[in-house]
C-alpha atoms as a PDB file:
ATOM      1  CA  UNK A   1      -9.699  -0.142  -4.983  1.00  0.00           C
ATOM      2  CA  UNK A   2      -7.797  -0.928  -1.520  1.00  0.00           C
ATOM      3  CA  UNK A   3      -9.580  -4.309  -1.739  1.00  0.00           C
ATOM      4  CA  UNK A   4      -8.309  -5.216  -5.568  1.00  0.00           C
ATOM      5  CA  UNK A   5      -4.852  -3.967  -4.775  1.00  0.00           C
ATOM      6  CA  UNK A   6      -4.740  -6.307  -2.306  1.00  0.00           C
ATOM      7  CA  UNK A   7      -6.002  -9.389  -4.177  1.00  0.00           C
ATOM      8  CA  UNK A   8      -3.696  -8.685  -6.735  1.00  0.00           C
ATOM      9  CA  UNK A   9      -0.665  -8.699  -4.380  1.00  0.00           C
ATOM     10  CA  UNK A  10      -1.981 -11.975  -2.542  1.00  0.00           C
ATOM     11  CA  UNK A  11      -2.160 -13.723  -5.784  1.00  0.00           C
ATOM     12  CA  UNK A  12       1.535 -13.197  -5.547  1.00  0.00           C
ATOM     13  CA  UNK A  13       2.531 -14.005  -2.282  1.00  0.00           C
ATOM     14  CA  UNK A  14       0.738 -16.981  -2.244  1.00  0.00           C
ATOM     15  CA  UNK A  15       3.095 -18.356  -4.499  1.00  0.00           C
ATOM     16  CA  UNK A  16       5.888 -17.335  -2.027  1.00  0.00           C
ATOM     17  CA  UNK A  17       7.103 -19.279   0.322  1.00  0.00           C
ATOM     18  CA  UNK A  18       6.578 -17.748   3.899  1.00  0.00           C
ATOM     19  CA  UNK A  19       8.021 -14.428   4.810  1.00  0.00           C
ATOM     20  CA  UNK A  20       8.051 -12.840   1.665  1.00  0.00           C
ATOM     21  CA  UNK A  21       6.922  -9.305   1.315  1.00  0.00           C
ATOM     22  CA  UNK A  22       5.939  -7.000  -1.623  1.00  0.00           C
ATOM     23  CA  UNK A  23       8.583  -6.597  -2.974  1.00  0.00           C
ATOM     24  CA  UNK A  24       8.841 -10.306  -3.977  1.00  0.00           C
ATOM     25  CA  UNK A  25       5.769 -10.407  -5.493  1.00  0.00           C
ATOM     26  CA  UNK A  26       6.742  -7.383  -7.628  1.00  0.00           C
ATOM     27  CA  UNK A  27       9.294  -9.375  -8.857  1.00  0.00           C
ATOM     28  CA  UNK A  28       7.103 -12.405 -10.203  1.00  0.00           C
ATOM     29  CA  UNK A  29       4.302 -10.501 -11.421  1.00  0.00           C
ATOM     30  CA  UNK A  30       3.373 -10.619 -15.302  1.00  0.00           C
ATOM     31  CA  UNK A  31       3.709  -7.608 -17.398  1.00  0.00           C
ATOM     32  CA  UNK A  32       0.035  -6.696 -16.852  1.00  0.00           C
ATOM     33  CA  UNK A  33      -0.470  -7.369 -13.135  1.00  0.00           C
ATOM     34  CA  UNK A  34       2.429  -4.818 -12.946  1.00  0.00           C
ATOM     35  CA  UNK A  35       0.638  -2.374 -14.787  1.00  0.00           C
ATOM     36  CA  UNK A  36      -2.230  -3.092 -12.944  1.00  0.00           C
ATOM     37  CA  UNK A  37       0.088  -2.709  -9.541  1.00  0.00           C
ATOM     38  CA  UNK A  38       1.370   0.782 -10.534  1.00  0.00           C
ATOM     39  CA  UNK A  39      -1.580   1.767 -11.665  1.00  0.00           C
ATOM     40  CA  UNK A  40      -2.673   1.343  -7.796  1.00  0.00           C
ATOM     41  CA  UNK A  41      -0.674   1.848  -5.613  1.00  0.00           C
ATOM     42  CA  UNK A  42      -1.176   5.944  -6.179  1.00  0.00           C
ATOM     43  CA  UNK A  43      -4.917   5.526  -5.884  1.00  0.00           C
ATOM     44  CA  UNK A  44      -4.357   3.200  -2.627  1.00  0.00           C
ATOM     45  CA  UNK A  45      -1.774   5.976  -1.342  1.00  0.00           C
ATOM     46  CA  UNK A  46      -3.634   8.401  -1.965  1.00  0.00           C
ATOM     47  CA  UNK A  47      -6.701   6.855  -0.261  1.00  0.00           C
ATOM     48  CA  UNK A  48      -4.801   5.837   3.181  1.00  0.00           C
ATOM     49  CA  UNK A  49      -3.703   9.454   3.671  1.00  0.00           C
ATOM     50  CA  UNK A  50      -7.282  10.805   3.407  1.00  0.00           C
ATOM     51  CA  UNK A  51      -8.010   8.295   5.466  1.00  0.00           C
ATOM     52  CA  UNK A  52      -5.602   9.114   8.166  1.00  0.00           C
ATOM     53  CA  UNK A  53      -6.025  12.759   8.158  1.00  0.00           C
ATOM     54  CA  UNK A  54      -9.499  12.240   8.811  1.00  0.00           C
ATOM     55  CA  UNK A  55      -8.787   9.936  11.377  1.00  0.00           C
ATOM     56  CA  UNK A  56      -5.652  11.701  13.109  1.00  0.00           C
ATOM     57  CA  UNK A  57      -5.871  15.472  11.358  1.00  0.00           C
ATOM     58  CA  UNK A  58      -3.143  17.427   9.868  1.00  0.00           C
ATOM     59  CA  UNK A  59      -1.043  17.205  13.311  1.00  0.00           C
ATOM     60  CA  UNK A  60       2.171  16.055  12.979  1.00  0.00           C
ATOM     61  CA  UNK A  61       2.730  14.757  16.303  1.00  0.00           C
ATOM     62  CA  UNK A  62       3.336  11.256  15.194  1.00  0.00           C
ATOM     63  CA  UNK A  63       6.646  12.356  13.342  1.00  0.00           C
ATOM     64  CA  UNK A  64       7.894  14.168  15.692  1.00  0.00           C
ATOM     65  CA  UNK A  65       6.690  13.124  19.597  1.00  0.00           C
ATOM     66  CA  UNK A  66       5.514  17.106  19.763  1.00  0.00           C
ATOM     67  CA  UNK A  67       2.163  18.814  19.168  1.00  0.00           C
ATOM     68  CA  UNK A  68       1.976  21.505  17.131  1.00  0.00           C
ATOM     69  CA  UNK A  69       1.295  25.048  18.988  1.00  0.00           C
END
């Protein structure tokens, strides 16, 4: 899923000139790449936390600077 998310926002930004970010692309997509984009993006979300928590844990220490005790 990470993989078509991205595609879909590259089709985007390629049309950009350099420097633009998401949000740009948002704003030039069709009607059904949007759908398609907010259709993602909880999926993608969703799969980046997993994959941080399995990576890093529950800790918080990267919010904060302190380790939980």
């Amino acid at each position: 899923m990470r993989d078509d998310f991205v595609a879909l926002v590259m089709k985007y930004l390629d049309r950009l000139p350099k420097g633009s970010v998401v949000a740009d692309a948002i704003g030039i997509m069709t009607d059904e790449d949007y759908g398609e984009y907010e259709r993602l993006v909880p999926i993608v979300t969703a799969q980046d936390t997993l994959e941080y928590r399995a990576t890093h844990g529950n800790s918080t220490e990267h919010l904060t600077g302190h380790t939980e005790d």
